[in-house]
Each structure stands twice: as structure tokens, then as C-alpha cells.
ModelCIF file with pLDDT and N, C-alpha, C, O atoms, coordinates in Angstrom:
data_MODEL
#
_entry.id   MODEL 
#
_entity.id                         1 
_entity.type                       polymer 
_entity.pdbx_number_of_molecules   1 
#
_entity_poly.entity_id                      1 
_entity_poly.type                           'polypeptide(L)' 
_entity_poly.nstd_linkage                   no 
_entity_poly.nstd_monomer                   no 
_entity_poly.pdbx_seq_one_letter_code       
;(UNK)(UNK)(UNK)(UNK)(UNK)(UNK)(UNK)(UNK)(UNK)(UNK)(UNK)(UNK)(UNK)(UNK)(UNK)(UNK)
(UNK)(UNK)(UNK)(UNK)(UNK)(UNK)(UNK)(UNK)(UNK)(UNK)(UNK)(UNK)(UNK)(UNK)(UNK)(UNK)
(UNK)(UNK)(UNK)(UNK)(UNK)(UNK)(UNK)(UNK)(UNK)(UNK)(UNK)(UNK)(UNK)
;
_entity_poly.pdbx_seq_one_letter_code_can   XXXXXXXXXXXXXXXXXXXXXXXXXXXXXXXXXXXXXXXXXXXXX 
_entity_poly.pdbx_strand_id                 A 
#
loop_
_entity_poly_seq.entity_id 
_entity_poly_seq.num 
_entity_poly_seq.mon_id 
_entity_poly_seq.hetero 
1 1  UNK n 
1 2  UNK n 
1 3  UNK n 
1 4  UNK n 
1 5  UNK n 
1 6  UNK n 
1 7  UNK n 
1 8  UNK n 
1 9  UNK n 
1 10 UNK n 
1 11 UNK n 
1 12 UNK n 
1 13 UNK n 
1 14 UNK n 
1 15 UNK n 
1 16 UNK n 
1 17 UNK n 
1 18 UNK n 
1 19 UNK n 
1 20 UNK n 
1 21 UNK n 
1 22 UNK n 
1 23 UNK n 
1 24 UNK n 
1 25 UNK n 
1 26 UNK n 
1 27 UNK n 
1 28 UNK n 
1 29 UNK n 
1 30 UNK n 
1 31 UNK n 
1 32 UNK n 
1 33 UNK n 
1 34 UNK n 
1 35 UNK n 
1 36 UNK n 
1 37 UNK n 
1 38 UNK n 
1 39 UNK n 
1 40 UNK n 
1 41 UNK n 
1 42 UNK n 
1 43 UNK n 
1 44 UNK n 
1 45 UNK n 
#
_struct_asym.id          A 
_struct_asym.entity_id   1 
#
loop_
_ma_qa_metric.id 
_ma_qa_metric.mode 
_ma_qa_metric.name 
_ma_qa_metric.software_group_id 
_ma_qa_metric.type 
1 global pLDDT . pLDDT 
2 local  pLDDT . pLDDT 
#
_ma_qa_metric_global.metric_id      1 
_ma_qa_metric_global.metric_value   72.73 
_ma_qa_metric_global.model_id       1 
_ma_qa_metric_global.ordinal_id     1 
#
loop_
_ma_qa_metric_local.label_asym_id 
_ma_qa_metric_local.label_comp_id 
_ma_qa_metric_local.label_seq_id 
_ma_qa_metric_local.metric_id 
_ma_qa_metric_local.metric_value 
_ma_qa_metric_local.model_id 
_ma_qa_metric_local.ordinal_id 
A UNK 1  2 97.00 1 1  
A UNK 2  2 97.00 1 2  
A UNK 3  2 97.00 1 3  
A UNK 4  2 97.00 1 4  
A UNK 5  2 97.00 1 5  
A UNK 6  2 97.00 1 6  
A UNK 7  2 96.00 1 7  
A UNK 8  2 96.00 1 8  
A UNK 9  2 96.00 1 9  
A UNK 10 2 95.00 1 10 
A UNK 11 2 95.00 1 11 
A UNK 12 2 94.00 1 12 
A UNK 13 2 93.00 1 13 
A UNK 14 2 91.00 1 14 
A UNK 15 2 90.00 1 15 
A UNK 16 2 88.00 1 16 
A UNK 17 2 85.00 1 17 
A UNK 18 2 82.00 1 18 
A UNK 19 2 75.00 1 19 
A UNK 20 2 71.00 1 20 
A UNK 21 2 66.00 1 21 
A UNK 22 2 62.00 1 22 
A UNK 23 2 60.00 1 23 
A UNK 24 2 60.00 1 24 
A UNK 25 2 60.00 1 25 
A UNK 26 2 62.00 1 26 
A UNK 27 2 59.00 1 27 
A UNK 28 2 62.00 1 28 
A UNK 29 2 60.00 1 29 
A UNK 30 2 63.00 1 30 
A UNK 31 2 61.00 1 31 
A UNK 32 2 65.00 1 32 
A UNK 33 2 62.00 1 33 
A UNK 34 2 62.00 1 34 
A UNK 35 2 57.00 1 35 
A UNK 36 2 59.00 1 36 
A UNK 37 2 58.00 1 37 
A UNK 38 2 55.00 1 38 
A UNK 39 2 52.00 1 39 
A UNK 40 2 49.00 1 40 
A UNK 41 2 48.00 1 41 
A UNK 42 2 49.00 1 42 
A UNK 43 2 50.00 1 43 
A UNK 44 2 52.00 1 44 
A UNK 45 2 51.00 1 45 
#
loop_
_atom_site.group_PDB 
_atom_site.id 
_atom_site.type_symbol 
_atom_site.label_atom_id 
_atom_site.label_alt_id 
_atom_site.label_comp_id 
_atom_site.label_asym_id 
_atom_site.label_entity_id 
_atom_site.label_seq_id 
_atom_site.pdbx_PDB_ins_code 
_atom_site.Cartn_x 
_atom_site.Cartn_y 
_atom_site.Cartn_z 
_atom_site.occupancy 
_atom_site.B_iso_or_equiv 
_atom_site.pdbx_formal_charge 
_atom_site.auth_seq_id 
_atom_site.auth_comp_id 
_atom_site.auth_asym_id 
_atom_site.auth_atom_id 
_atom_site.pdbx_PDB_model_num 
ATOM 1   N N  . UNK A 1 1  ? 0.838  -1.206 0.000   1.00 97.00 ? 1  UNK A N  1 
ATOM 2   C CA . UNK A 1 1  ? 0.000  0.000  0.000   1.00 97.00 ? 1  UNK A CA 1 
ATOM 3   C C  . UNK A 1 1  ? 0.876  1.261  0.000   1.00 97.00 ? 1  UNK A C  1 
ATOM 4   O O  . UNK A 1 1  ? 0.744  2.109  -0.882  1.00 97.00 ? 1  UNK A O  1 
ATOM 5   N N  . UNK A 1 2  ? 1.708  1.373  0.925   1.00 97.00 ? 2  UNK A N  1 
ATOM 6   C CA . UNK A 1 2  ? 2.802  2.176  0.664   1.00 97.00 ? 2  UNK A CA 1 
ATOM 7   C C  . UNK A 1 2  ? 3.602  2.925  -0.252  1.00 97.00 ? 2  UNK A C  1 
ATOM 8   O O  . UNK A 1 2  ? 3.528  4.143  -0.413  1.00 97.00 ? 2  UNK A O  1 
ATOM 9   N N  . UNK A 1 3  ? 4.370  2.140  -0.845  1.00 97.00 ? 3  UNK A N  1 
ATOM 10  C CA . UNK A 1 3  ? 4.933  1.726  -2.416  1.00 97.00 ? 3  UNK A CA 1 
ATOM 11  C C  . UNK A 1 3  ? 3.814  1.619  -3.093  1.00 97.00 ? 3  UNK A C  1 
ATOM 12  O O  . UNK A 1 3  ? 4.345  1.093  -4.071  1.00 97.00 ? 3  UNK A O  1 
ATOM 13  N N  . UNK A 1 4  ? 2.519  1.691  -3.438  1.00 97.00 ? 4  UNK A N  1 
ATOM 14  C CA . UNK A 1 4  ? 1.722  2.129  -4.003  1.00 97.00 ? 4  UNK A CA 1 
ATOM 15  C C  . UNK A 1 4  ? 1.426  3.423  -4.561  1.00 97.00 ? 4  UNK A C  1 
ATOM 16  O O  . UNK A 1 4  ? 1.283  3.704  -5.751  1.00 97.00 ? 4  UNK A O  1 
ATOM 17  N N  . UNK A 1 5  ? 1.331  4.401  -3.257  1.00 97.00 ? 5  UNK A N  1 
ATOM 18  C CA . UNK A 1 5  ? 1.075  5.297  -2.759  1.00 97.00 ? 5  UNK A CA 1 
ATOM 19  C C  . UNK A 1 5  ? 2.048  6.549  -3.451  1.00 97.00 ? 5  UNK A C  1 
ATOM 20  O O  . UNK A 1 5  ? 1.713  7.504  -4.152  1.00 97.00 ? 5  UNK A O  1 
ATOM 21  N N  . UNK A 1 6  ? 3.381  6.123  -2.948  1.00 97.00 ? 6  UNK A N  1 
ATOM 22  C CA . UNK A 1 6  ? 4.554  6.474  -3.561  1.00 97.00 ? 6  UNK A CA 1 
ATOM 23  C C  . UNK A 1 6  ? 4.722  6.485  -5.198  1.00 97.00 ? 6  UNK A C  1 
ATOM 24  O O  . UNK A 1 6  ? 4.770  7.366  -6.056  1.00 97.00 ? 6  UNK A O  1 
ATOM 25  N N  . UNK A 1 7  ? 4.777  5.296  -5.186  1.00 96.00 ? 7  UNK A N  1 
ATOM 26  C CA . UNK A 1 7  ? 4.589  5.171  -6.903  1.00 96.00 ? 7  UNK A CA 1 
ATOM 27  C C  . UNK A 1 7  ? 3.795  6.342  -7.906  1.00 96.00 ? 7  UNK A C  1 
ATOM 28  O O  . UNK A 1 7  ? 4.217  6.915  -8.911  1.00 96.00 ? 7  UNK A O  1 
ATOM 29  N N  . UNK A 1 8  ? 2.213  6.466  -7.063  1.00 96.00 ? 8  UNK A N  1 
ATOM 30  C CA . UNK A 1 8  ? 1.890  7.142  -7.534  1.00 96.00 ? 8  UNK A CA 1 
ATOM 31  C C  . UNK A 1 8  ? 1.953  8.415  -7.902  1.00 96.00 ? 8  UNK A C  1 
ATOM 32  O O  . UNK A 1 8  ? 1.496  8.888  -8.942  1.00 96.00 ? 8  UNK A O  1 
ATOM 33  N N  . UNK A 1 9  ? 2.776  9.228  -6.667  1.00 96.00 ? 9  UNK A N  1 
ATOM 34  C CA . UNK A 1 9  ? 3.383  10.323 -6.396  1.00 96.00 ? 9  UNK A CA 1 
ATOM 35  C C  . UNK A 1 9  ? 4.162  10.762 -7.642  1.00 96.00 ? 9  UNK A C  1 
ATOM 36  O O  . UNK A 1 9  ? 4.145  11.799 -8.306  1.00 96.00 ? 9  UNK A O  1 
ATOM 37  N N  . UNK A 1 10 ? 4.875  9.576  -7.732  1.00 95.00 ? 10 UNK A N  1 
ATOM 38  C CA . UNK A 1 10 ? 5.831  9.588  -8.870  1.00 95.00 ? 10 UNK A CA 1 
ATOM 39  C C  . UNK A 1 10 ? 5.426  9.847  -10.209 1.00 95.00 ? 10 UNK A C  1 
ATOM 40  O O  . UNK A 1 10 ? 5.890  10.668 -11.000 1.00 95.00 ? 10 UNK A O  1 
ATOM 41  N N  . UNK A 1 11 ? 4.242  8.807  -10.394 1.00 95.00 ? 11 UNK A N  1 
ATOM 42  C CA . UNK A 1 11 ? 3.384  9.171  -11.873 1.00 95.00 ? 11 UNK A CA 1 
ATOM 43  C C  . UNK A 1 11 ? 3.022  10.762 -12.446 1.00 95.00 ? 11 UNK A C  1 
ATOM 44  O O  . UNK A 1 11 ? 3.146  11.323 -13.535 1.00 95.00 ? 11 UNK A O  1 
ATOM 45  N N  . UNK A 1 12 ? 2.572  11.112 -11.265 1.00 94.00 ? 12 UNK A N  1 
ATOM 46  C CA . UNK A 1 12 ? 1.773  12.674 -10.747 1.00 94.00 ? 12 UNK A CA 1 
ATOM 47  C C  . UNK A 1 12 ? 2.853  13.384 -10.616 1.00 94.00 ? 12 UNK A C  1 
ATOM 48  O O  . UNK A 1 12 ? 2.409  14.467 -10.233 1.00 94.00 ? 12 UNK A O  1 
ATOM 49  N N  . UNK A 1 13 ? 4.293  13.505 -10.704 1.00 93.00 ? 13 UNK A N  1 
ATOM 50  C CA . UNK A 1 13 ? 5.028  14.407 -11.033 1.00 93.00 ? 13 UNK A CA 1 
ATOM 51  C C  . UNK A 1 13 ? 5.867  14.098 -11.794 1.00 93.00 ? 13 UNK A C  1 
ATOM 52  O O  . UNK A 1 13 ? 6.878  14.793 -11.686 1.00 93.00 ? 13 UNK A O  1 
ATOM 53  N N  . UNK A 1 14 ? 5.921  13.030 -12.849 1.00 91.00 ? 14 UNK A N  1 
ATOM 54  C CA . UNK A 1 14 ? 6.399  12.571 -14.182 1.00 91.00 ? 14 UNK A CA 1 
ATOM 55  C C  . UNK A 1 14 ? 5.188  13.227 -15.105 1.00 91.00 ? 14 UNK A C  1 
ATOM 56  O O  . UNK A 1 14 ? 5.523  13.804 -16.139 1.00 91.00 ? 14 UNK A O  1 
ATOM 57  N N  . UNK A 1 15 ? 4.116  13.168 -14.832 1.00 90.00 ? 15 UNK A N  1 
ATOM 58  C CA . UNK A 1 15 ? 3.167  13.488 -15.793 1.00 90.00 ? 15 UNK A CA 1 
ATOM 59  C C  . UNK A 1 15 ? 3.357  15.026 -16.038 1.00 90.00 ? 15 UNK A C  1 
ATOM 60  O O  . UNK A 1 15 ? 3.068  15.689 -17.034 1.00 90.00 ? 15 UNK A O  1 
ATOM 61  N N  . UNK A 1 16 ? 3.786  15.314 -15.138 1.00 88.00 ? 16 UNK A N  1 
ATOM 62  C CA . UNK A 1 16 ? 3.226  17.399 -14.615 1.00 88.00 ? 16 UNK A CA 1 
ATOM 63  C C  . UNK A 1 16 ? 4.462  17.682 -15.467 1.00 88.00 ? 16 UNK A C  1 
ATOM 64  O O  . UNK A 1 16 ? 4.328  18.608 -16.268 1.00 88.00 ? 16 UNK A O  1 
ATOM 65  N N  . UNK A 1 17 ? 5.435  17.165 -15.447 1.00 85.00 ? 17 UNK A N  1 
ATOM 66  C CA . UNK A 1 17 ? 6.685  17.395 -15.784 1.00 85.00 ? 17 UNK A CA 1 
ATOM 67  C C  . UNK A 1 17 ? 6.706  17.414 -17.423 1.00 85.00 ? 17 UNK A C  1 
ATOM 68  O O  . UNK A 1 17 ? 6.930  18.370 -18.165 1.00 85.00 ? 17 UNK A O  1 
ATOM 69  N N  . UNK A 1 18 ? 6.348  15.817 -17.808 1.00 82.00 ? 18 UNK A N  1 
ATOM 70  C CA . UNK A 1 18 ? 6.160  15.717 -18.850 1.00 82.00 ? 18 UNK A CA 1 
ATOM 71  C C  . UNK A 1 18 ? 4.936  16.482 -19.858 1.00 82.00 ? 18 UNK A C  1 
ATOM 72  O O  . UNK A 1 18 ? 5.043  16.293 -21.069 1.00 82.00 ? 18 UNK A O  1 
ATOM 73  N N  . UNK A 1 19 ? 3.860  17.282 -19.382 1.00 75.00 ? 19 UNK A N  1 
ATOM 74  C CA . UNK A 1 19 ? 2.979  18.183 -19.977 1.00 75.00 ? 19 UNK A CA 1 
ATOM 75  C C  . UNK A 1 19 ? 3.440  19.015 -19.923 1.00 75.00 ? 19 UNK A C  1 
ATOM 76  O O  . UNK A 1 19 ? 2.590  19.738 -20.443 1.00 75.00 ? 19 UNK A O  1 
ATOM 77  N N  . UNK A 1 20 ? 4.458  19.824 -19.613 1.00 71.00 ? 20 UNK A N  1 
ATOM 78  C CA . UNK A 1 20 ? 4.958  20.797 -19.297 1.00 71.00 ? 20 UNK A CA 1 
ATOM 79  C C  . UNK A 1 20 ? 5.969  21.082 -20.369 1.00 71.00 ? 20 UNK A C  1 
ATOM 80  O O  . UNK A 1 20 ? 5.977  22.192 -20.902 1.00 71.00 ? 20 UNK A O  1 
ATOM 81  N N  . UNK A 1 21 ? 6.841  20.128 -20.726 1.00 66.00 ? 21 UNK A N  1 
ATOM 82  C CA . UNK A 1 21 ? 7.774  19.862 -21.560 1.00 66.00 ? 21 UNK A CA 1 
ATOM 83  C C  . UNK A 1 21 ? 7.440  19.804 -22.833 1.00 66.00 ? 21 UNK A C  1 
ATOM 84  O O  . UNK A 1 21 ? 8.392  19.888 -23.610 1.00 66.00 ? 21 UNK A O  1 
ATOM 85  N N  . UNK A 1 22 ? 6.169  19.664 -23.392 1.00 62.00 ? 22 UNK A N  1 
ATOM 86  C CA . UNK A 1 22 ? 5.133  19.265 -24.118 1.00 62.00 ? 22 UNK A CA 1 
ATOM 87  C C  . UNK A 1 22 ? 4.617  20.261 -24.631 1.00 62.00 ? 22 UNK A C  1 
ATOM 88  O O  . UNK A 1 22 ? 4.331  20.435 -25.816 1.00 62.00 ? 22 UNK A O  1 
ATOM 89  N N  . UNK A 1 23 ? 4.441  21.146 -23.506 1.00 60.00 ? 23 UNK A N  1 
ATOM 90  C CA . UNK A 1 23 ? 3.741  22.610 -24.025 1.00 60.00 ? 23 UNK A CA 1 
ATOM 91  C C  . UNK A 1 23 ? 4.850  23.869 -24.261 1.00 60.00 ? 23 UNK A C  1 
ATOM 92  O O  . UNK A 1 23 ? 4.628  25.057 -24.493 1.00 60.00 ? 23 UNK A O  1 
ATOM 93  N N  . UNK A 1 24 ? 5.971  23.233 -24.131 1.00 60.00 ? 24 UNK A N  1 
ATOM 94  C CA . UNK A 1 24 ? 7.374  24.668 -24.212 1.00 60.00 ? 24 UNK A CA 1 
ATOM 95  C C  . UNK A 1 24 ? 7.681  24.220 -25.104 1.00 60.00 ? 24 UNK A C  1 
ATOM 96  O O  . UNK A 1 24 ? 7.854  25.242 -25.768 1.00 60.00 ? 24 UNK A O  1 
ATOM 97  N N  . UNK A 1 25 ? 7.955  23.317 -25.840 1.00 60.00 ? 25 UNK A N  1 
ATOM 98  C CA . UNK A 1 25 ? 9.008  22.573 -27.125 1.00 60.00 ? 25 UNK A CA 1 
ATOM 99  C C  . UNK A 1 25 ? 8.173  22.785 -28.292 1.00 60.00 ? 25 UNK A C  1 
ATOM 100 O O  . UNK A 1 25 ? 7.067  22.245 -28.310 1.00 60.00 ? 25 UNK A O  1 
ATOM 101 N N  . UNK A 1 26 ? 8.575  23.539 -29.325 1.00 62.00 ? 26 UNK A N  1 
ATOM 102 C CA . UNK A 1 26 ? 8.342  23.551 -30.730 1.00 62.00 ? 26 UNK A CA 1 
ATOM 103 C C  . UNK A 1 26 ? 8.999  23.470 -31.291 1.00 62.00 ? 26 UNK A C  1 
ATOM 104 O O  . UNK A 1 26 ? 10.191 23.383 -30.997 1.00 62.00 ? 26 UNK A O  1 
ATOM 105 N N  . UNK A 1 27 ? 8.226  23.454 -33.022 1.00 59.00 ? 27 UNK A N  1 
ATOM 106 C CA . UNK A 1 27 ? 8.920  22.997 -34.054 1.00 59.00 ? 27 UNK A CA 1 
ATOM 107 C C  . UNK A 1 27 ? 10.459 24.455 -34.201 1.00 59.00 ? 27 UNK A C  1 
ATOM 108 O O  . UNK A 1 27 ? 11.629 24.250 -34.528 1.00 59.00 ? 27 UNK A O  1 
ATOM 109 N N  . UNK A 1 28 ? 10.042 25.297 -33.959 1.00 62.00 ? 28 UNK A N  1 
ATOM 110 C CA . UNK A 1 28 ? 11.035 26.377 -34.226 1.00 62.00 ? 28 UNK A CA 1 
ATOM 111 C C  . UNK A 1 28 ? 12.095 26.729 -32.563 1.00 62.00 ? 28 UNK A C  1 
ATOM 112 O O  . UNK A 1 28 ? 13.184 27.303 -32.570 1.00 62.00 ? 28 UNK A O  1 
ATOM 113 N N  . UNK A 1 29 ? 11.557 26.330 -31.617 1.00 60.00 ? 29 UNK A N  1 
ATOM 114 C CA . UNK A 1 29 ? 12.752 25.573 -30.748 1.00 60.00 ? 29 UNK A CA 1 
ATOM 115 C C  . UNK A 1 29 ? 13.824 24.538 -31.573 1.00 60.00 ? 29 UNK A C  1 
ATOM 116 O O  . UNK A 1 29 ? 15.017 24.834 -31.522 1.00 60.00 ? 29 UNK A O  1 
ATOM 117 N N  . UNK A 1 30 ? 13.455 23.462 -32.249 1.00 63.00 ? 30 UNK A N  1 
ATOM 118 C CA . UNK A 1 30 ? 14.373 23.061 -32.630 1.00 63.00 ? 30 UNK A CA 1 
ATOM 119 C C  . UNK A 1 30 ? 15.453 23.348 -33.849 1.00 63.00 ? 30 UNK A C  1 
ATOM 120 O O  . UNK A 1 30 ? 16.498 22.793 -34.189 1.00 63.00 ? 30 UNK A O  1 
ATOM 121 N N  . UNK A 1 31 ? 14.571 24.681 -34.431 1.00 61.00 ? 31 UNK A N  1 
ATOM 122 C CA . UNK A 1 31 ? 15.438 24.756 -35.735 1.00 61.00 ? 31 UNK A CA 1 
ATOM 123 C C  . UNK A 1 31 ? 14.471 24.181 -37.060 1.00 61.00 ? 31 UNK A C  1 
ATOM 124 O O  . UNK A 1 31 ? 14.917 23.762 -38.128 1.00 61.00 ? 31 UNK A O  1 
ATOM 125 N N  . UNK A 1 32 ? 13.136 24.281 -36.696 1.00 65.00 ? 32 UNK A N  1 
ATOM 126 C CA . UNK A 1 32 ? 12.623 23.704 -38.168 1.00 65.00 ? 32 UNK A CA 1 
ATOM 127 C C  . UNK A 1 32 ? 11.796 24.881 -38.831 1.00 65.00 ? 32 UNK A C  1 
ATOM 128 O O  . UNK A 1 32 ? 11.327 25.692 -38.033 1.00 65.00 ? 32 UNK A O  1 
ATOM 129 N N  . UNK A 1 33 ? 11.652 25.003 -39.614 1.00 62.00 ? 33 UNK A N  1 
ATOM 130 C CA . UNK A 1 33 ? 10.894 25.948 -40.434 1.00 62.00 ? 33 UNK A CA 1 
ATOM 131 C C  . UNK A 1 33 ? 10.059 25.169 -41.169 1.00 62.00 ? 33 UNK A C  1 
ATOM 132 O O  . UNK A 1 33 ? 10.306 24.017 -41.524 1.00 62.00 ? 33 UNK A O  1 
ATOM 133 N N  . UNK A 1 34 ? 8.938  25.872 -41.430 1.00 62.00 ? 34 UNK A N  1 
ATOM 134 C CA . UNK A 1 34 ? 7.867  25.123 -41.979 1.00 62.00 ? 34 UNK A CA 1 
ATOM 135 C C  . UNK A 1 34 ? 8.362  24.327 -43.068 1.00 62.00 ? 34 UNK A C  1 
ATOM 136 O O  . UNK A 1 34 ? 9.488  24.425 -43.555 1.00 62.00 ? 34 UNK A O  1 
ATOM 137 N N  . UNK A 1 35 ? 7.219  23.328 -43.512 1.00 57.00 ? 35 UNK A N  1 
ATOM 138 C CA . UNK A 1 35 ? 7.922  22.847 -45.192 1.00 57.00 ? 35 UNK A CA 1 
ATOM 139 C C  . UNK A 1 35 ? 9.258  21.770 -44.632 1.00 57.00 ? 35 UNK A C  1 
ATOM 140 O O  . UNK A 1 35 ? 9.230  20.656 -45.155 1.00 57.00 ? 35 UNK A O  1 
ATOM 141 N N  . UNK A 1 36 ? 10.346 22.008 -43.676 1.00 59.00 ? 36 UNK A N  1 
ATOM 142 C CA . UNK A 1 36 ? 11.583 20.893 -43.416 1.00 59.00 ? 36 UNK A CA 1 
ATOM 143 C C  . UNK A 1 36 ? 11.290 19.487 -42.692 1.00 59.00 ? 36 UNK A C  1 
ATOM 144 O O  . UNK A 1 36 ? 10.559 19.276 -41.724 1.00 59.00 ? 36 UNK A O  1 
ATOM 145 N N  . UNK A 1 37 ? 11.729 18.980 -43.113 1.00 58.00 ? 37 UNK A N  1 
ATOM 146 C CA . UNK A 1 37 ? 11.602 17.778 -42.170 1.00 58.00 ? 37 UNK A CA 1 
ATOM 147 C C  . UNK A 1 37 ? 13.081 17.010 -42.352 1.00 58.00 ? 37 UNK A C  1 
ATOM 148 O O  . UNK A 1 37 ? 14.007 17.150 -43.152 1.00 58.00 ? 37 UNK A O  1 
ATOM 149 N N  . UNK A 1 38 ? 12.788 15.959 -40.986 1.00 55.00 ? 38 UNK A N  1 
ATOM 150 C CA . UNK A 1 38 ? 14.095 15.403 -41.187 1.00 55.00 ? 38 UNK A CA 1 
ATOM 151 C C  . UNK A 1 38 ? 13.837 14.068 -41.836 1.00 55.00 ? 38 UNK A C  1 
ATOM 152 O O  . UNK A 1 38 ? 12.787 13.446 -41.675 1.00 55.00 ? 38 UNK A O  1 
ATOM 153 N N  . UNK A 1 39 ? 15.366 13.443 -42.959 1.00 52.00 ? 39 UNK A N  1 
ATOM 154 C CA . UNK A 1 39 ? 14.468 12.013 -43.007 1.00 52.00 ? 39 UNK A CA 1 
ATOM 155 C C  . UNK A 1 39 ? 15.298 11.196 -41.701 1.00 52.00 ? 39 UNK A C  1 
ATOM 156 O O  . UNK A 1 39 ? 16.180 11.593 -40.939 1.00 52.00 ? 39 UNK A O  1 
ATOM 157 N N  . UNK A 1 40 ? 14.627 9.956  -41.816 1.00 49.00 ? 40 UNK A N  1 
ATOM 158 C CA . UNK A 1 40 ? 14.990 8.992  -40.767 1.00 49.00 ? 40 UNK A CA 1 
ATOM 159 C C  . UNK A 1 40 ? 16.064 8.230  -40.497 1.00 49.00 ? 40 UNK A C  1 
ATOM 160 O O  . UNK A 1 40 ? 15.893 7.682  -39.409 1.00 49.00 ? 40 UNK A O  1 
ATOM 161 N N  . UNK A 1 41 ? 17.295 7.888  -41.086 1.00 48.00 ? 41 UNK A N  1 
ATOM 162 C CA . UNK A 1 41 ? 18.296 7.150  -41.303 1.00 48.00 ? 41 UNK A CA 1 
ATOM 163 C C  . UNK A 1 41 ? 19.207 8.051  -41.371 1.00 48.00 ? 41 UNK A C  1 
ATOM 164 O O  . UNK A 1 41 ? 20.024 8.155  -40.457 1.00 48.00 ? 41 UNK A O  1 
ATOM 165 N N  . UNK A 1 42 ? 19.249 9.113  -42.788 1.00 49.00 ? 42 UNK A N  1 
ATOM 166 C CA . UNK A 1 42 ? 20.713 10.375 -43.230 1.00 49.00 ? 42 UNK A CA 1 
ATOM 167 C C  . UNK A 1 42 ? 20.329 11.340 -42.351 1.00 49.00 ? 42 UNK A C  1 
ATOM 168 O O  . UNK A 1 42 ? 21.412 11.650 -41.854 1.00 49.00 ? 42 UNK A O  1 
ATOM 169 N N  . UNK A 1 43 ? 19.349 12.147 -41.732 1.00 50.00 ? 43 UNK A N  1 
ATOM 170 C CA . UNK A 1 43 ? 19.400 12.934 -40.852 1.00 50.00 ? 43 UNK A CA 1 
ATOM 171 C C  . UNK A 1 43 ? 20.058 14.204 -41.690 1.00 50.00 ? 43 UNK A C  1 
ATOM 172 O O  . UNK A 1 43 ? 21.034 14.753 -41.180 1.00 50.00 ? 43 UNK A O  1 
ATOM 173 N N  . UNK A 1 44 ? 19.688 14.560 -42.624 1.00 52.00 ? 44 UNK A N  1 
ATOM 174 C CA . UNK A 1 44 ? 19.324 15.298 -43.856 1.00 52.00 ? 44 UNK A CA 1 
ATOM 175 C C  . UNK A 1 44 ? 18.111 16.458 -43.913 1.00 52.00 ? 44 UNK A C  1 
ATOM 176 O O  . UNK A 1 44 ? 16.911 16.234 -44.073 1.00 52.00 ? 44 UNK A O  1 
ATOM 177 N N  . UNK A 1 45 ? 18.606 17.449 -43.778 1.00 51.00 ? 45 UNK A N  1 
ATOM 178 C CA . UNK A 1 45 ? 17.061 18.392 -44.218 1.00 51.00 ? 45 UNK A CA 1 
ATOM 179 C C  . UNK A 1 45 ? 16.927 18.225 -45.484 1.00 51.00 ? 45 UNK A C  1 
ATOM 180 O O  . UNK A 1 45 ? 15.978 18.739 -46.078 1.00 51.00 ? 45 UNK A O  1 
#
């Protein structure tokens, strides 16, 4: 029950963390401009 309890704690500030991270990060944070993409293997614009 404990380690339950805890666990959950954990979920509930992995989640908060992770929505958070979610809502600051864009495409032009990383350097993309509309229209670019990367491909998957050469890592090529």
C-alpha cells in the first residue's frame, strides 16, 4: 500500500513534468521551419 502510494506520487510528477515539456518545445525551438523535415536514417534536411 505504501509503495503504491509512492509510486503514484511519482506518476503525478512525471506526468506534470512531462505536460509541461510538451507545451514549451516547438517545431522552431528546434530549428525547423515550416515545409523541413528530417528524413529517418541520413538525418538530412
Amino acid at each position: 500500500i505504501g509503495f503504491y502510494i509512492l509510486g503514484y506520487i511519482i506518476k503525478i510528477v512525471l506526468d506534470m513534468n512531462m505536460n509541461k515539456l510538451d507545451d514549451e518545445i516547438t517545431a522552431d525551438d528546434l530549428g525547423f521551419k515550416d515545409g523541413e523535415i528530417l528524413e529517418d536514417m541520413d538525418m538530412e534536411l
